[in-house]
C-alpha atoms as a PDB file:
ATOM      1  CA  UNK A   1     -24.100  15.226 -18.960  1.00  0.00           C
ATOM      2  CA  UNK A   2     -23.798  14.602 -22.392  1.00  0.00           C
ATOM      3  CA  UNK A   3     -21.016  16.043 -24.261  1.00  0.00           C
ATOM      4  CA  UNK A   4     -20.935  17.776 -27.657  1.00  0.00           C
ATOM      5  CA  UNK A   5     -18.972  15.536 -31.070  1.00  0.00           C
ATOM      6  CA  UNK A   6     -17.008  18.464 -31.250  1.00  0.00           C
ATOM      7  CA  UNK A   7     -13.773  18.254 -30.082  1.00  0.00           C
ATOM      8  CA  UNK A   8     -12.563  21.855 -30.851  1.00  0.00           C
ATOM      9  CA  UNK A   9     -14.989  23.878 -29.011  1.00  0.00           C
ATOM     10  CA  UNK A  10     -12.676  26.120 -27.113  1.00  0.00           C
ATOM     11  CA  UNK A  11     -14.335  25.554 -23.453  1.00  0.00           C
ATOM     12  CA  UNK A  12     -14.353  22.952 -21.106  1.00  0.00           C
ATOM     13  CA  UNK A  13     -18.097  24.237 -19.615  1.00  0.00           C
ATOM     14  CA  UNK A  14     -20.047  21.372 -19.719  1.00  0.00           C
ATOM     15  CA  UNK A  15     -22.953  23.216 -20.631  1.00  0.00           C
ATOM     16  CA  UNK A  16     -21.780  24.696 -23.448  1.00  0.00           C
ATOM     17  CA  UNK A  17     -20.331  21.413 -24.607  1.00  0.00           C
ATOM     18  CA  UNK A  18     -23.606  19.721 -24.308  1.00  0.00           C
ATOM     19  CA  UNK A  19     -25.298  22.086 -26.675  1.00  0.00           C
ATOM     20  CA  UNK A  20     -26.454  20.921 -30.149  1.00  0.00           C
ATOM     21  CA  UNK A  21     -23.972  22.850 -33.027  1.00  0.00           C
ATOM     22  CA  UNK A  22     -26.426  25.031 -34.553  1.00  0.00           C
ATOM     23  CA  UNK A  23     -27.416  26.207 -31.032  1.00  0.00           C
ATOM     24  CA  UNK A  24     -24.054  26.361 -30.154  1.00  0.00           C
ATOM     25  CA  UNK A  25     -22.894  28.549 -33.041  1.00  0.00           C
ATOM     26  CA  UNK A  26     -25.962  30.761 -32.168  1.00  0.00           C
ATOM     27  CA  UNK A  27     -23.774  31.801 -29.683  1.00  0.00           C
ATOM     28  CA  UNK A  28     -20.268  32.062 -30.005  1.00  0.00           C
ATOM     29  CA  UNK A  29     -20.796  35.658 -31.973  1.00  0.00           C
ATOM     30  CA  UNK A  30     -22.224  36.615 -28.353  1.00  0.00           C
ATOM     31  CA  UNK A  31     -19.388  34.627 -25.938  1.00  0.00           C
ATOM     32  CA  UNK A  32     -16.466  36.646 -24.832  1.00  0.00           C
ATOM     33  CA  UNK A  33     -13.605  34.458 -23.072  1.00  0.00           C
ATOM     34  CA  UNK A  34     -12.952  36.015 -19.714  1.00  0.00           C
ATOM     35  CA  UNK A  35     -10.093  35.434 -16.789  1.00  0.00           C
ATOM     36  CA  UNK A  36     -11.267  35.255 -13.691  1.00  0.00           C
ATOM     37  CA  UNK A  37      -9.757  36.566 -10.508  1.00  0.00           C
ATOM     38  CA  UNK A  38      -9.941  35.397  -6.767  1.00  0.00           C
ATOM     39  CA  UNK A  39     -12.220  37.568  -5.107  1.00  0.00           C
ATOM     40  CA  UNK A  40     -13.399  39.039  -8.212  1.00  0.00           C
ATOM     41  CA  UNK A  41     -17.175  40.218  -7.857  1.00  0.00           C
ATOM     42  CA  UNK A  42     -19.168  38.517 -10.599  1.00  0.00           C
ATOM     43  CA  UNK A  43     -22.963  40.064  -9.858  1.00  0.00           C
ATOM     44  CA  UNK A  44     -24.155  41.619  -6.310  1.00  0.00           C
ATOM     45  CA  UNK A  45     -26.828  41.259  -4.354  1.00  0.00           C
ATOM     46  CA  UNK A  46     -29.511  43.186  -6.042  1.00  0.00           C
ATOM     47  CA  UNK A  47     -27.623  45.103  -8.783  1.00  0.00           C
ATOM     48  CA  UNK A  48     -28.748  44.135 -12.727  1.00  0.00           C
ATOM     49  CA  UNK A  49     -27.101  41.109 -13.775  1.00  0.00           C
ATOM     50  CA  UNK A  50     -25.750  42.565 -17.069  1.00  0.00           C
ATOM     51  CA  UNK A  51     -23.352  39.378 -17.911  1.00  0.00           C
ATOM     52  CA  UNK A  52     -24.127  35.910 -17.498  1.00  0.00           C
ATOM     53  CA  UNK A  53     -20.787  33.319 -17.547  1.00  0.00           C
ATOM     54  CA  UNK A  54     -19.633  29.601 -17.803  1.00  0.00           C
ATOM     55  CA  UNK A  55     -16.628  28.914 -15.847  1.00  0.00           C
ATOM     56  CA  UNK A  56     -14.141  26.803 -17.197  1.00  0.00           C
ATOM     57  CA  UNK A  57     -11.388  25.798 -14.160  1.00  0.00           C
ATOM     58  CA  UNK A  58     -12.631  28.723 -12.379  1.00  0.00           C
ATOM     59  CA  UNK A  59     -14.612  28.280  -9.035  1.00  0.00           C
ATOM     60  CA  UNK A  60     -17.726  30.676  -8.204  1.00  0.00           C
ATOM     61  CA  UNK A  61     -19.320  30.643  -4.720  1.00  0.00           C
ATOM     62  CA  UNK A  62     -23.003  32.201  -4.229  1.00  0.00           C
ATOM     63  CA  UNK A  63     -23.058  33.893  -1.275  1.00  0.00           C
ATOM     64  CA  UNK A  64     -25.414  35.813   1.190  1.00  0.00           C
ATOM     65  CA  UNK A  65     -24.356  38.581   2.780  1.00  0.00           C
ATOM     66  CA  UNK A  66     -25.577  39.670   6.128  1.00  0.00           C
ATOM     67  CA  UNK A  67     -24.319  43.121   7.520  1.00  0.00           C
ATOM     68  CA  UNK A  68     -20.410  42.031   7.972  1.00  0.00           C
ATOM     69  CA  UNK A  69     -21.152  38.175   7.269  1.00  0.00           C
ATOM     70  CA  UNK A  70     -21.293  36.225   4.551  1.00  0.00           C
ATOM     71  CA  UNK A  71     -21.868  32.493   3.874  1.00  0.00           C
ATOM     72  CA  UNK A  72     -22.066  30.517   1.253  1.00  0.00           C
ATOM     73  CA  UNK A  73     -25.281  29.102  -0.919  1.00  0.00           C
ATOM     74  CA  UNK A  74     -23.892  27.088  -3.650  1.00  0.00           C
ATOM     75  CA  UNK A  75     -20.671  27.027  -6.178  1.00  0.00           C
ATOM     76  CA  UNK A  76     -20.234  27.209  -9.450  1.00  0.00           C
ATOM     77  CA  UNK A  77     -17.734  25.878 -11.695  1.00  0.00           C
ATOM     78  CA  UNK A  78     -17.877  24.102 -15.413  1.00  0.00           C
ATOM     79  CA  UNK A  79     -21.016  22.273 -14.790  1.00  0.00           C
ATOM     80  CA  UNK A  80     -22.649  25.168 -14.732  1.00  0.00           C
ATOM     81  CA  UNK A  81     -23.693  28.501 -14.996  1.00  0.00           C
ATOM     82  CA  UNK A  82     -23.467  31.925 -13.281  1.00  0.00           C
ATOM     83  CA  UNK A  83     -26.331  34.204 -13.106  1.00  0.00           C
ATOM     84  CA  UNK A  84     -29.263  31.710 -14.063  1.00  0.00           C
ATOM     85  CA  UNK A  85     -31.578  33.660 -12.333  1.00  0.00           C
ATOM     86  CA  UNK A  86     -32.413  35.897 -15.543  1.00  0.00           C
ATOM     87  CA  UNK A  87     -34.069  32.586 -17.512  1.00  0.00           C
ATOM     88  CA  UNK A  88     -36.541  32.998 -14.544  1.00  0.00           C
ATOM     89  CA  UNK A  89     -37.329  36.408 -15.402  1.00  0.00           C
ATOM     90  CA  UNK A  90     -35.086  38.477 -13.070  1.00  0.00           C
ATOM     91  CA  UNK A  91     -31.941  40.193 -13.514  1.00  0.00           C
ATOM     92  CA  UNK A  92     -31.532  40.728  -9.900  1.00  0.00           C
ATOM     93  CA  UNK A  93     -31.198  38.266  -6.443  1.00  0.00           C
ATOM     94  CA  UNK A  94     -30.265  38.152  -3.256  1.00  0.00           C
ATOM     95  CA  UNK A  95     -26.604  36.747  -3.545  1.00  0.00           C
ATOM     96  CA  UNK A  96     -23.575  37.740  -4.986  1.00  0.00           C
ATOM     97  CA  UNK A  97     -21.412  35.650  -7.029  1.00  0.00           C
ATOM     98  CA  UNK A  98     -17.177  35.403  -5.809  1.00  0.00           C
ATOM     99  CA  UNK A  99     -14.737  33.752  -7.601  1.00  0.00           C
ATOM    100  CA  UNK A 100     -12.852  31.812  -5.244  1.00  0.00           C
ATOM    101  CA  UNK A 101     -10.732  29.397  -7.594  1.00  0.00           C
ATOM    102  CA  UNK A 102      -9.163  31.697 -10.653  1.00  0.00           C
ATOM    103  CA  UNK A 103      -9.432  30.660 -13.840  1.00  0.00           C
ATOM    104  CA  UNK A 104     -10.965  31.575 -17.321  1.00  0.00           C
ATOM    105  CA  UNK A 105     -14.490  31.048 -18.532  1.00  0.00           C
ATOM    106  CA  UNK A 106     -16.876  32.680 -21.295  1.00  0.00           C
ATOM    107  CA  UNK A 107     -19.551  35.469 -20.719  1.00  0.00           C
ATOM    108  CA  UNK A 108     -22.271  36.791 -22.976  1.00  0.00           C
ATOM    109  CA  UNK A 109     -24.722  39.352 -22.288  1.00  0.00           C
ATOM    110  CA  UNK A 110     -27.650  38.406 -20.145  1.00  0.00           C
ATOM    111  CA  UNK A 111     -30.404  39.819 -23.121  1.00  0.00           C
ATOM    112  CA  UNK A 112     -28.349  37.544 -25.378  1.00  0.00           C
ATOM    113  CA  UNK A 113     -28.832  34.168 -23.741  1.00  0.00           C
ATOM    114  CA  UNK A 114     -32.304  35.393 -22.356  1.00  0.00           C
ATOM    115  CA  UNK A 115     -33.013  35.413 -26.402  1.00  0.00           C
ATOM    116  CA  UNK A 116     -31.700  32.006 -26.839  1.00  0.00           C
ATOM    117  CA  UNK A 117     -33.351  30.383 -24.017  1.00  0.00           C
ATOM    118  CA  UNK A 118     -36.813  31.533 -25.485  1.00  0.00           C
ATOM    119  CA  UNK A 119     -36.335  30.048 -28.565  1.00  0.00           C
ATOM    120  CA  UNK A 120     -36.951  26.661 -26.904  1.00  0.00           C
ATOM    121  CA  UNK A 121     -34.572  24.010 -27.775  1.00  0.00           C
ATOM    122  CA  UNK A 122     -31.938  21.865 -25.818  1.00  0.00           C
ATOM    123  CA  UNK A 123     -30.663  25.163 -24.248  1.00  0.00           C
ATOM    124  CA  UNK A 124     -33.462  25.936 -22.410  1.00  0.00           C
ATOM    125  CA  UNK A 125     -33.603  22.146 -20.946  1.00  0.00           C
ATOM    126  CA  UNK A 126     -30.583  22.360 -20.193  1.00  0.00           C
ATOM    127  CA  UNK A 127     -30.580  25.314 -18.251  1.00  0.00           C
ATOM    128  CA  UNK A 128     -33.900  24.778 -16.772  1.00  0.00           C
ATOM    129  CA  UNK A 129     -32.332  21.356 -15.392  1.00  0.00           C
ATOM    130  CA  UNK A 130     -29.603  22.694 -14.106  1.00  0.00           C
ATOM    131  CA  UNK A 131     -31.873  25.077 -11.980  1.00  0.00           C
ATOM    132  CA  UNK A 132     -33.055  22.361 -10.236  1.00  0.00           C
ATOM    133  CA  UNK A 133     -29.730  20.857  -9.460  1.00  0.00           C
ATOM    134  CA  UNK A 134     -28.617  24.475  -8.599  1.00  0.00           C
ATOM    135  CA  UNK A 135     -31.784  24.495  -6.177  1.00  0.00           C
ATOM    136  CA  UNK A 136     -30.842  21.192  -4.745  1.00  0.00           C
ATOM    137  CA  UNK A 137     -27.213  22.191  -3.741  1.00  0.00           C
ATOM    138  CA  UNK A 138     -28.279  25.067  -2.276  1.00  0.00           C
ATOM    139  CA  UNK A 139     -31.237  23.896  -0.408  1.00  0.00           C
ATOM    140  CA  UNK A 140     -29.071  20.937   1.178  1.00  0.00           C
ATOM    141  CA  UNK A 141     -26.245  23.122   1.775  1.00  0.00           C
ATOM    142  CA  UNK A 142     -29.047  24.850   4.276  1.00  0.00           C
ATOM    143  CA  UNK A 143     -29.998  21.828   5.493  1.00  0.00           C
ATOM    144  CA  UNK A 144     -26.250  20.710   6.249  1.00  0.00           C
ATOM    145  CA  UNK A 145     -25.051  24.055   8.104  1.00  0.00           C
ATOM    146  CA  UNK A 146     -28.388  23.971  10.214  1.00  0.00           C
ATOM    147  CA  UNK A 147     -28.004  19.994  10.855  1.00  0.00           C
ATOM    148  CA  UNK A 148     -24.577  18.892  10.618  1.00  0.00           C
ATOM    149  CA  UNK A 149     -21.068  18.917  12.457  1.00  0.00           C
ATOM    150  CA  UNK A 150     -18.134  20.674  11.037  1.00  0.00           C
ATOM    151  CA  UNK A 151     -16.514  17.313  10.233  1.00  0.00           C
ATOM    152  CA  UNK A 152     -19.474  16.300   7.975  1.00  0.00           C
ATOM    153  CA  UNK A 153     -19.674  20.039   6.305  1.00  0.00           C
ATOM    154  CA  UNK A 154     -16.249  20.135   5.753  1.00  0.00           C
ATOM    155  CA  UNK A 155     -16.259  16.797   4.305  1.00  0.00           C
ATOM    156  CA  UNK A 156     -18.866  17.493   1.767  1.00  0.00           C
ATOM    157  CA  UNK A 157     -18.236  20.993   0.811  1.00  0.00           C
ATOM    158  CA  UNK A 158     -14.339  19.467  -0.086  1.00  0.00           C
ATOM    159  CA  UNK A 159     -16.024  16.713  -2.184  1.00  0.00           C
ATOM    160  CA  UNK A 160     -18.172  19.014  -3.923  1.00  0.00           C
ATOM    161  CA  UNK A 161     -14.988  21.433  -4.693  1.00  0.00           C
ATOM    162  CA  UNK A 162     -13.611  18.395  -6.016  1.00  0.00           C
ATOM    163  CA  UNK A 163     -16.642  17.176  -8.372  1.00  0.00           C
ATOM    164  CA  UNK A 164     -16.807  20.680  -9.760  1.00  0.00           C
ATOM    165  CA  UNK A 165     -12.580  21.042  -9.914  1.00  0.00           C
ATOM    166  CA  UNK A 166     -12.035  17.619 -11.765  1.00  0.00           C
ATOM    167  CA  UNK A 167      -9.374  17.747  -9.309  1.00  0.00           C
ATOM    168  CA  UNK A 168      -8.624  15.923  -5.863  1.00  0.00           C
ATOM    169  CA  UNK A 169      -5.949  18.992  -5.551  1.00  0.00           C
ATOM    170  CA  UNK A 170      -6.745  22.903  -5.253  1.00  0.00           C
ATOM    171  CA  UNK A 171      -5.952  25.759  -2.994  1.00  0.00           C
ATOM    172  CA  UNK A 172      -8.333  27.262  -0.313  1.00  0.00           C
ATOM    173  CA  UNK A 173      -7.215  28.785   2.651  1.00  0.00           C
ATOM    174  CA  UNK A 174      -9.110  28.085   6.166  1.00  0.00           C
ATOM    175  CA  UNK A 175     -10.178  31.346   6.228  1.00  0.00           C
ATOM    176  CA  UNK A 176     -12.056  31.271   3.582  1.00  0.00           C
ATOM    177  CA  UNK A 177     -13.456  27.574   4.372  1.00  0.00           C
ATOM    178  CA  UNK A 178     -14.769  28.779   7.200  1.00  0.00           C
ATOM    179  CA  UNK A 179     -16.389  32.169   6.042  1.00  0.00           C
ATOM    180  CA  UNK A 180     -17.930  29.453   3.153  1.00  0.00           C
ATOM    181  CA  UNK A 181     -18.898  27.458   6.125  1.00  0.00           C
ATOM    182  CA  UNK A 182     -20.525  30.047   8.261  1.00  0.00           C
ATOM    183  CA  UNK A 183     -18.225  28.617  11.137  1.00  0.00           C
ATOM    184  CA  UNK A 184     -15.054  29.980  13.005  1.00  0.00           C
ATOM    185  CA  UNK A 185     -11.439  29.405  11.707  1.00  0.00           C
ATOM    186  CA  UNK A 186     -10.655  27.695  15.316  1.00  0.00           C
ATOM    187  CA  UNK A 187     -13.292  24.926  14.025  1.00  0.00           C
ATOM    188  CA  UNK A 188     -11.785  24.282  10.537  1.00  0.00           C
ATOM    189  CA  UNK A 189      -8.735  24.247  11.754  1.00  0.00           C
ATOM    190  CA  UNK A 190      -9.770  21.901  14.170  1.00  0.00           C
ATOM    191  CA  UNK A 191     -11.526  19.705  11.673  1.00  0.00           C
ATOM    192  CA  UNK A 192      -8.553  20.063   8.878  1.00  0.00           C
ATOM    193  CA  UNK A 193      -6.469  18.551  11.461  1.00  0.00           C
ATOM    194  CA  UNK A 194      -8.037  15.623  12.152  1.00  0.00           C
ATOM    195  CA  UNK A 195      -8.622  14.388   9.260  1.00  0.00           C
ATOM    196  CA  UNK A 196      -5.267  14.904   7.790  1.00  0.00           C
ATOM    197  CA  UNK A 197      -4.229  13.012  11.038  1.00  0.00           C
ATOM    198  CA  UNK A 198      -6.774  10.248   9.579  1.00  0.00           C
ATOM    199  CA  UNK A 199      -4.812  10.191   6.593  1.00  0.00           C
ATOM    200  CA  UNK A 200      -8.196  11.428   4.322  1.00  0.00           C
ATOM    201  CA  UNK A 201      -6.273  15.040   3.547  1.00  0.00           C
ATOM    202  CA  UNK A 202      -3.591  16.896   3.340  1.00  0.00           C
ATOM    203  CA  UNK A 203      -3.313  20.564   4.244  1.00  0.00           C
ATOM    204  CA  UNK A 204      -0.527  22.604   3.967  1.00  0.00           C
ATOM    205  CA  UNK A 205      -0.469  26.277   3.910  1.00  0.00           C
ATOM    206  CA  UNK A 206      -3.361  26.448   2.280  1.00  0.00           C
ATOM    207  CA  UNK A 207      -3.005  23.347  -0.381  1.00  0.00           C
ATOM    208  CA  UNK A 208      -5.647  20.874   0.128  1.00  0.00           C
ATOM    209  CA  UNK A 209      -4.872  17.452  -1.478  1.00  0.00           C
ATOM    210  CA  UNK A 210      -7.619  14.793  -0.618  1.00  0.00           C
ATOM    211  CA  UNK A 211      -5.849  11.250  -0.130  1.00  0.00           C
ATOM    212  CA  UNK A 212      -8.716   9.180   0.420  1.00  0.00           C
ATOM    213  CA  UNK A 213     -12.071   9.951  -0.893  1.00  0.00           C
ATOM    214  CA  UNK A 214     -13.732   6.655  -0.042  1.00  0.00           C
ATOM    215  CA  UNK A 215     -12.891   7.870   3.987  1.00  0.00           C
ATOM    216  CA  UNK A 216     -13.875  11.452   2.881  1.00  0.00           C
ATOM    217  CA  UNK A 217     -17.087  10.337   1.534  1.00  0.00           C
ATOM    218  CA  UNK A 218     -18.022   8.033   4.632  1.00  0.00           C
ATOM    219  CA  UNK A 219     -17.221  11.094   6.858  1.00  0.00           C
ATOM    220  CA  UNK A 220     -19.544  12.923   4.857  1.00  0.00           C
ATOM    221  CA  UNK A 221     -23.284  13.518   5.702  1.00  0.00           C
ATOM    222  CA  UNK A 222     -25.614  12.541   3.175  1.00  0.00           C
ATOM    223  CA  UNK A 223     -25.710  15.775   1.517  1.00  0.00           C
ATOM    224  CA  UNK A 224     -23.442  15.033  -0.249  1.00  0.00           C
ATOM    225  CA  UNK A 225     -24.537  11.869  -1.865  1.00  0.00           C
ATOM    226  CA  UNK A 226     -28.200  13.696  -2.460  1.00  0.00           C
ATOM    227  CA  UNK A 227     -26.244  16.520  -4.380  1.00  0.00           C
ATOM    228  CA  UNK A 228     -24.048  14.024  -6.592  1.00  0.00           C
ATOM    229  CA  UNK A 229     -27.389  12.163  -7.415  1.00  0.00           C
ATOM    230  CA  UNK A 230     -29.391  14.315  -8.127  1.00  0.00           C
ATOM    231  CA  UNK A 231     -26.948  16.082 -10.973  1.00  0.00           C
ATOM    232  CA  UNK A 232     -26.314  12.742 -12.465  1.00  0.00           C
ATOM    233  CA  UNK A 233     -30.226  12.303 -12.663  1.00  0.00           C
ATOM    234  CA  UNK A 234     -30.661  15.775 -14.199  1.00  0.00           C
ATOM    235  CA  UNK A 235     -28.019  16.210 -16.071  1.00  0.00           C
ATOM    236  CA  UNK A 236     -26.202  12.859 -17.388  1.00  0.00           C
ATOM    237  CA  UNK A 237     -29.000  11.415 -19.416  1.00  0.00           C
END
């Protein structure tokens, strides 16, 4: 994606960095910068989405909820944005947004980028882009849970952690991984083990440290690699 010339924008969202500077300083009287918690609640399924926010370290998972069950759609982090569903016209959907990684990130009130989108511009491209890489993540992520092993999900899902944390290190425990995975703990821990015997991870009480992404990648299913592409298609020109 391209970045914004200016260095001293205080926010590492890539969004927000890509924005022209008028359109840009159209904003910051409406961004607030926010810390956010693990298992903080974000938006829920079907209540108003009064705040819309751009995570800077911080990790966001989409997730559907089905009577005690949950499992994941998509995540979030500084590529992107949390609530997009009010450009389209509704300040409601059917997931609820989790921070899972804390960090900070900036929020604004939904009516306030709502305004700015309208107004045309490189904002509303941008946003309307990232929708369909959004859409793409979460329709593959579908098609990788219905078609895929364990191995291969938990290969990908760590990769795209990693793309979104800048990071080949971060902290997740199993239990979570496999709630995210819509699989039993038994299974990740299964998984986890082998490849950390393969010398592709680490693990250790719940610090994941990927040691060889080329071997990550080729355990990977092609999800993956359709994800990756088609963000760098949408997003890096």
């Amino acid at each position: 994606m391209p970045v914004s010339n200016q260095p001293d924008r205080p926010t590492t969202n890539q969004l927000l960095l890509a924005l022209s500077e008028p359109e840009y300083q159209r904003l910051v009287p409406h961004l607030e910068q926010v810390n956010l918690e693990v298992k903080q609640v974000l938006y829920e399924t079907d209540k108003p989405i009064t705040y819309v926010y751009f995570p800077h370290q911080s990790m966001v998972s989409l997730v559907c909820k089905s009577d005690a069950s949950i499992v994941e759609a998509g995540i979030v982090s500084n590529e992107g944005m949390v609530g997009i569903s009010v450009i389209l016209g509704s300040n409601t959907t059917t997931t609820t947004a989790l921070v899972q990684i804390a960090g900070s990130g900036m929020r604004m009130k939904s009516e306030d980028l709502v305004a700015e989108f309208n107004r045309g511009g490189k904002l509303q491209s941008l946003l309307l882009r990232y929708t369909q890489t959004l859409f793409t993540q979460v329709t593959q992520t579908l098609a990788c849970n219905s078609l895929h092993t364990i191995e291969k999900r938990l290969a990908r899902w760590l990769l795209l952690v990693s793309d979104r944390m800048q990071s080949d290190k971060f902290m997740l425990t199993q239990e979570l991984i496999a709630t995210m995975l819509g699989c039993r703990r038994t299974g990740v821990t299964e998984v986890a083990g082998t490849l950390s015997r393969a010398g592709i991870i680490s693990y250790r009480r719940g610090n994941i440290n990927i040691l060889n992404r080329s071997d990550l990648e080729n355990t990977s299913c092609q999800c993956y690699g359709i994800t990756k592409n088609e963000y760098k298609r949408l997003l890096s020109v």
